[in-house]
C-alpha atoms as a PDB file:
ATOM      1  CA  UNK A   1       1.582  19.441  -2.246  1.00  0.00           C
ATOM      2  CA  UNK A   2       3.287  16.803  -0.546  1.00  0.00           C
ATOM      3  CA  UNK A   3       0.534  16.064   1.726  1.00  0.00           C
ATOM      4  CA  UNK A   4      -1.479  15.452  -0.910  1.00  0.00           C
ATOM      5  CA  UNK A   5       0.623  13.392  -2.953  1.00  0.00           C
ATOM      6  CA  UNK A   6       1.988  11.212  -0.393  1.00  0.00           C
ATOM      7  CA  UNK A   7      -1.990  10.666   1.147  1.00  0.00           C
ATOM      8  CA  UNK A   8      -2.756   9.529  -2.832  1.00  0.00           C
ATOM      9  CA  UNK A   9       0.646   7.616  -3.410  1.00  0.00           C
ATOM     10  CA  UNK A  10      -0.286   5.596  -0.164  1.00  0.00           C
ATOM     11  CA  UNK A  11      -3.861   5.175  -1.401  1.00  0.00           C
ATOM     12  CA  UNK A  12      -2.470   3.819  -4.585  1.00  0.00           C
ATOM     13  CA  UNK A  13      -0.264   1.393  -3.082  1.00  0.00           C
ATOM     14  CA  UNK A  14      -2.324   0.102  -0.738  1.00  0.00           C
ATOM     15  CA  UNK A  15      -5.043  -0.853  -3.450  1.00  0.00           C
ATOM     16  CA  UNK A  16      -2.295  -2.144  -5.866  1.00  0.00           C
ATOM     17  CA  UNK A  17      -0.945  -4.707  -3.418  1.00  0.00           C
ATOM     18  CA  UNK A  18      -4.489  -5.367  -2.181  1.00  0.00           C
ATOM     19  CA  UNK A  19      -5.580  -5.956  -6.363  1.00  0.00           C
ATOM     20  CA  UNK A  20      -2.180  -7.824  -7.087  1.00  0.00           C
ATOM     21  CA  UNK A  21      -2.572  -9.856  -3.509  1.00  0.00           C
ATOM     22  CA  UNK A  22       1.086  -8.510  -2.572  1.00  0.00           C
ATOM     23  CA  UNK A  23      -0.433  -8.190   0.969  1.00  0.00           C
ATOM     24  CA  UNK A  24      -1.626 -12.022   1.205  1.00  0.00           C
ATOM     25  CA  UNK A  25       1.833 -12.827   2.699  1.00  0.00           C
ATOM     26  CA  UNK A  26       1.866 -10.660   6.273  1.00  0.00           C
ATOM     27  CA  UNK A  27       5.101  -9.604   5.207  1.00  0.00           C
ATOM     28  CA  UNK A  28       4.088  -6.641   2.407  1.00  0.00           C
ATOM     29  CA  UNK A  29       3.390  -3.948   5.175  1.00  0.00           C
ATOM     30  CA  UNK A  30       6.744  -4.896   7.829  1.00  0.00           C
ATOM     31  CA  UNK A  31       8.525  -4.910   4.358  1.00  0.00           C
ATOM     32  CA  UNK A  32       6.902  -1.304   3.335  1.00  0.00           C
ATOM     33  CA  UNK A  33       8.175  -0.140   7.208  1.00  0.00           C
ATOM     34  CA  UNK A  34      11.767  -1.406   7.065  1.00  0.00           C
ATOM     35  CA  UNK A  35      12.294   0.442   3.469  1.00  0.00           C
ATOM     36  CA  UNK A  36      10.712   3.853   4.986  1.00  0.00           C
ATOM     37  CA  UNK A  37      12.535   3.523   7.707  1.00  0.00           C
ATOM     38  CA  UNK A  38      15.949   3.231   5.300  1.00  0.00           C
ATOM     39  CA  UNK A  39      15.071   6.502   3.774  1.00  0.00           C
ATOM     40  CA  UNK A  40      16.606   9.131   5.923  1.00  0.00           C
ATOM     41  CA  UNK A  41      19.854   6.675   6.286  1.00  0.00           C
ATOM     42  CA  UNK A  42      20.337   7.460   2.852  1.00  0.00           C
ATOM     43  CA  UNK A  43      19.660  11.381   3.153  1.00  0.00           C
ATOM     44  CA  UNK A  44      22.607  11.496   5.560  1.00  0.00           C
ATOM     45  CA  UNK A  45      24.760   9.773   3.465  1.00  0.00           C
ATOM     46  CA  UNK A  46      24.036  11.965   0.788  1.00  0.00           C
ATOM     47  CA  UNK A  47      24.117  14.885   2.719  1.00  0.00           C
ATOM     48  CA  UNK A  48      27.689  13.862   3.914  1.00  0.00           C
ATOM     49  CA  UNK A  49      26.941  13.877   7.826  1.00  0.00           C
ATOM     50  CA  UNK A  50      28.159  11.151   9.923  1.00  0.00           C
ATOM     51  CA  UNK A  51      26.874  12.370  13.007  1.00  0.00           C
ATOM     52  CA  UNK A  52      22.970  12.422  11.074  1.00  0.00           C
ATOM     53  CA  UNK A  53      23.858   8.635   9.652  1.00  0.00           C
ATOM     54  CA  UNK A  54      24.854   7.163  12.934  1.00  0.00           C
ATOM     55  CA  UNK A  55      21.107   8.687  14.782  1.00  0.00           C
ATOM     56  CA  UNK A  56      19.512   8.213  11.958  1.00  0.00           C
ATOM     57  CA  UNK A  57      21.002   4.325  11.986  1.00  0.00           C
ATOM     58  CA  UNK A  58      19.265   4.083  15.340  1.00  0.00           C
ATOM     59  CA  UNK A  59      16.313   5.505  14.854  1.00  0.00           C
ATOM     60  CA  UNK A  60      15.647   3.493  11.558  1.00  0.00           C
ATOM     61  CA  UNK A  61      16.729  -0.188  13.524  1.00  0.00           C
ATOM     62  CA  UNK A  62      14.207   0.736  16.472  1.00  0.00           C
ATOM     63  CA  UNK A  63      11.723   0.679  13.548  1.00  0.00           C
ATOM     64  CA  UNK A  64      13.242  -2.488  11.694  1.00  0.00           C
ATOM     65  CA  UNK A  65      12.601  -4.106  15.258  1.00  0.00           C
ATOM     66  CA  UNK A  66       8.902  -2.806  15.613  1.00  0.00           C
ATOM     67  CA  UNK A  67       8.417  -4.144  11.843  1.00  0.00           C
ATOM     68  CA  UNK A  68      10.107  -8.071  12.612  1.00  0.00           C
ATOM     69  CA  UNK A  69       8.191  -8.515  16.233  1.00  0.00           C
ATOM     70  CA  UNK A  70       4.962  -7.131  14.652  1.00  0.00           C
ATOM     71  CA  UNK A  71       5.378  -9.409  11.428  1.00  0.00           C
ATOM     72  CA  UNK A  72       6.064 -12.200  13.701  1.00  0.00           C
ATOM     73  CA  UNK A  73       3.761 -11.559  16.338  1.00  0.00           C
ATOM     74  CA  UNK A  74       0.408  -8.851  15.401  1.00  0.00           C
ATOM     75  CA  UNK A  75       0.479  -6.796  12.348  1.00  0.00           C
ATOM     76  CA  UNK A  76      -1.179  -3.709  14.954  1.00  0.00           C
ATOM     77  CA  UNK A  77       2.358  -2.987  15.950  1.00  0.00           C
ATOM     78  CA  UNK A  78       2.925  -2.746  12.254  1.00  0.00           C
ATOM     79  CA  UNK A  79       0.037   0.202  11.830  1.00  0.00           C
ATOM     80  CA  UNK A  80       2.038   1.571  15.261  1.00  0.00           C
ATOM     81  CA  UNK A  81       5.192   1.515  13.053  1.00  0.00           C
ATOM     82  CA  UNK A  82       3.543   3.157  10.223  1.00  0.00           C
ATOM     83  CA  UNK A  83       1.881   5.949  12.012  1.00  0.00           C
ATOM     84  CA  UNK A  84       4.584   6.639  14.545  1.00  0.00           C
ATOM     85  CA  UNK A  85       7.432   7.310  11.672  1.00  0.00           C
ATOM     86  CA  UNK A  86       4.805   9.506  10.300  1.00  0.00           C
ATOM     87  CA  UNK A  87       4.954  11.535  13.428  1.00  0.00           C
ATOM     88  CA  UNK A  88       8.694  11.089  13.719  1.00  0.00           C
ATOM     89  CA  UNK A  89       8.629  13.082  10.429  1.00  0.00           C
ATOM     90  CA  UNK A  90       6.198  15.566  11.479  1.00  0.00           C
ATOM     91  CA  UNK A  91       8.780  16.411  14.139  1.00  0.00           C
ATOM     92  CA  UNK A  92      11.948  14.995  12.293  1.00  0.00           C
ATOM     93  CA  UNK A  93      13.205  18.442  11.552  1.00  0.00           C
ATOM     94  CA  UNK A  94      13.617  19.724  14.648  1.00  0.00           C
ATOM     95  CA  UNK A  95      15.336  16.038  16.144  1.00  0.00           C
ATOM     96  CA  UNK A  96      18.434  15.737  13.706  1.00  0.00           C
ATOM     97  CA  UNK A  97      19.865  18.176  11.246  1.00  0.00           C
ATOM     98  CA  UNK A  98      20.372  15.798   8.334  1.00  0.00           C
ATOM     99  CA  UNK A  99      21.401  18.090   5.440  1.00  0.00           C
ATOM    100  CA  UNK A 100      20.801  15.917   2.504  1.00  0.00           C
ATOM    101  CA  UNK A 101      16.783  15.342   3.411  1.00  0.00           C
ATOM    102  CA  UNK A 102      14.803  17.031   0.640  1.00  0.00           C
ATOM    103  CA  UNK A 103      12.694  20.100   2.209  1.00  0.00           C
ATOM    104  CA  UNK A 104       9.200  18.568   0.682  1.00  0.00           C
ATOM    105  CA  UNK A 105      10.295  15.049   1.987  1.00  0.00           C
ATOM    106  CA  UNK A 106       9.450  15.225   5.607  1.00  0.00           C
ATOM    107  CA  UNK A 107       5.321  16.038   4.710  1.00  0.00           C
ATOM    108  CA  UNK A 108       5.426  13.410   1.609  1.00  0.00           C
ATOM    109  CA  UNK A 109       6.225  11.012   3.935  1.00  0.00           C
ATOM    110  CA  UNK A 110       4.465  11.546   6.735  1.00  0.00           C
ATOM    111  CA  UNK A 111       1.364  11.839   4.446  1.00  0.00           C
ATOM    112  CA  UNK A 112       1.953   8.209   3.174  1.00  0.00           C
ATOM    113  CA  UNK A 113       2.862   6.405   6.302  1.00  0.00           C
ATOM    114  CA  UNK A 114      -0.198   7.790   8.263  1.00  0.00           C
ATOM    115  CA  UNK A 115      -1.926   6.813   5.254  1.00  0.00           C
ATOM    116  CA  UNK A 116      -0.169   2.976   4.651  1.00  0.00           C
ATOM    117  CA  UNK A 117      -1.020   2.850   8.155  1.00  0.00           C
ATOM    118  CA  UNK A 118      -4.462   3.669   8.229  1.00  0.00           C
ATOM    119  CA  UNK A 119      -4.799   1.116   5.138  1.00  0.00           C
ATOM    120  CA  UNK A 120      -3.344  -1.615   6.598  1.00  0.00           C
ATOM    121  CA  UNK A 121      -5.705  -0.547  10.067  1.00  0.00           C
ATOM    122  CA  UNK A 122      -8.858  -1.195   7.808  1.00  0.00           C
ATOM    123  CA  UNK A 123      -7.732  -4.401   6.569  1.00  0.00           C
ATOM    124  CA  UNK A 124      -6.976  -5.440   9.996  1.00  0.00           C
ATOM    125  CA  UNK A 125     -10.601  -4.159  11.349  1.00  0.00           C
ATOM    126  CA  UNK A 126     -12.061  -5.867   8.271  1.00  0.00           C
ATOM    127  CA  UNK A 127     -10.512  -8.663   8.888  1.00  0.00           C
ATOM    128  CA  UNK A 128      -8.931  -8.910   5.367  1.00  0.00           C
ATOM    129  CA  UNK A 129      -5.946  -9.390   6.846  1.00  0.00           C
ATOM    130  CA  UNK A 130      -5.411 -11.021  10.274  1.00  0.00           C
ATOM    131  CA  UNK A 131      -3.442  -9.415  12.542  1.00  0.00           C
ATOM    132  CA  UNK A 132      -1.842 -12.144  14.446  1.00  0.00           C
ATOM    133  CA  UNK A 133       0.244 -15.278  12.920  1.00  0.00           C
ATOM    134  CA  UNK A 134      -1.901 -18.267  12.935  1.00  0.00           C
ATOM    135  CA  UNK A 135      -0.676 -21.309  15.148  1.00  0.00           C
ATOM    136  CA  UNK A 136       0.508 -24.189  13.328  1.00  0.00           C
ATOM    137  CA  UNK A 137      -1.213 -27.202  14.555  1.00  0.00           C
ATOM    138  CA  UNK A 138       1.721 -29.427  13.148  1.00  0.00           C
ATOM    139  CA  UNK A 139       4.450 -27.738  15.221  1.00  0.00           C
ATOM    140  CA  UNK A 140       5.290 -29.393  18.810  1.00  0.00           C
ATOM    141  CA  UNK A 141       6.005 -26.640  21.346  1.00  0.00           C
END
């Protein structure tokens, strides 16, 4: 059930911010990264584990850094961001033992970042969104 939900849920989103034009600004989808990437931070402290907080800590900055540099330079690294935490929950379990993640959370959310990611992939293709920032004529480099 949590595929399925978390597929929809990223559906939903995706179409919301499109409709509402949440996504003009590049920043929606590094935004929608950095607070996925904050979510198993706050399993470990709820779970009481130090040792899960401080990996967890690093794993969720290397993904704060992939969301910045692709926000500033291509949103691509942004789908990479997406997809690859949804494969670092696929194999999450088995990395750190983090006692306060919920047992259906690690296929909700890989189900919605693979699917945030493959959202934000179309608009890219489509060209509804372009992938890298556009260079100010104005600025002196």
């Amino acid at each position: 059930m949590g595929y399925l939900i978390g597929s929809l849920l990223s559906v939903v989103v995706s179409v919301f911010a499109r409709s509402a034009g949440l996504d003009r600004d590049r920043a929606f989808y590094p935004t929608l990264v950095i607070v996925v990437a904050h979510y198993y931070d706050l399993f470990a402290v709820m779970g009481g584990t130090t040792h899960a907080l401080i990996i967890e800590s690093i794993i969720m900055t290397l993904f704060v850094i992939v969301a910045v540099v692709g926000f500033q330079r291509n949103l691509w690294m942004v789908v990479a961001a997406l997809v690859g935490h949804g494969v670092l929950d696929f194999f999450h379990p088995g990395i750190v033992t983090n006692a306060g993640v919920p047992e259906w959370w690690p296929a909700f959310c890989m189900s919605f970042d693979v699917g945030a990611g493959g959202c934000l992939a179309w608009l890219l293709w489509t060209a509804k969104i372009t992938a890298r920032v556009k260079a100010n004529p104005g600025r002196k480099e």
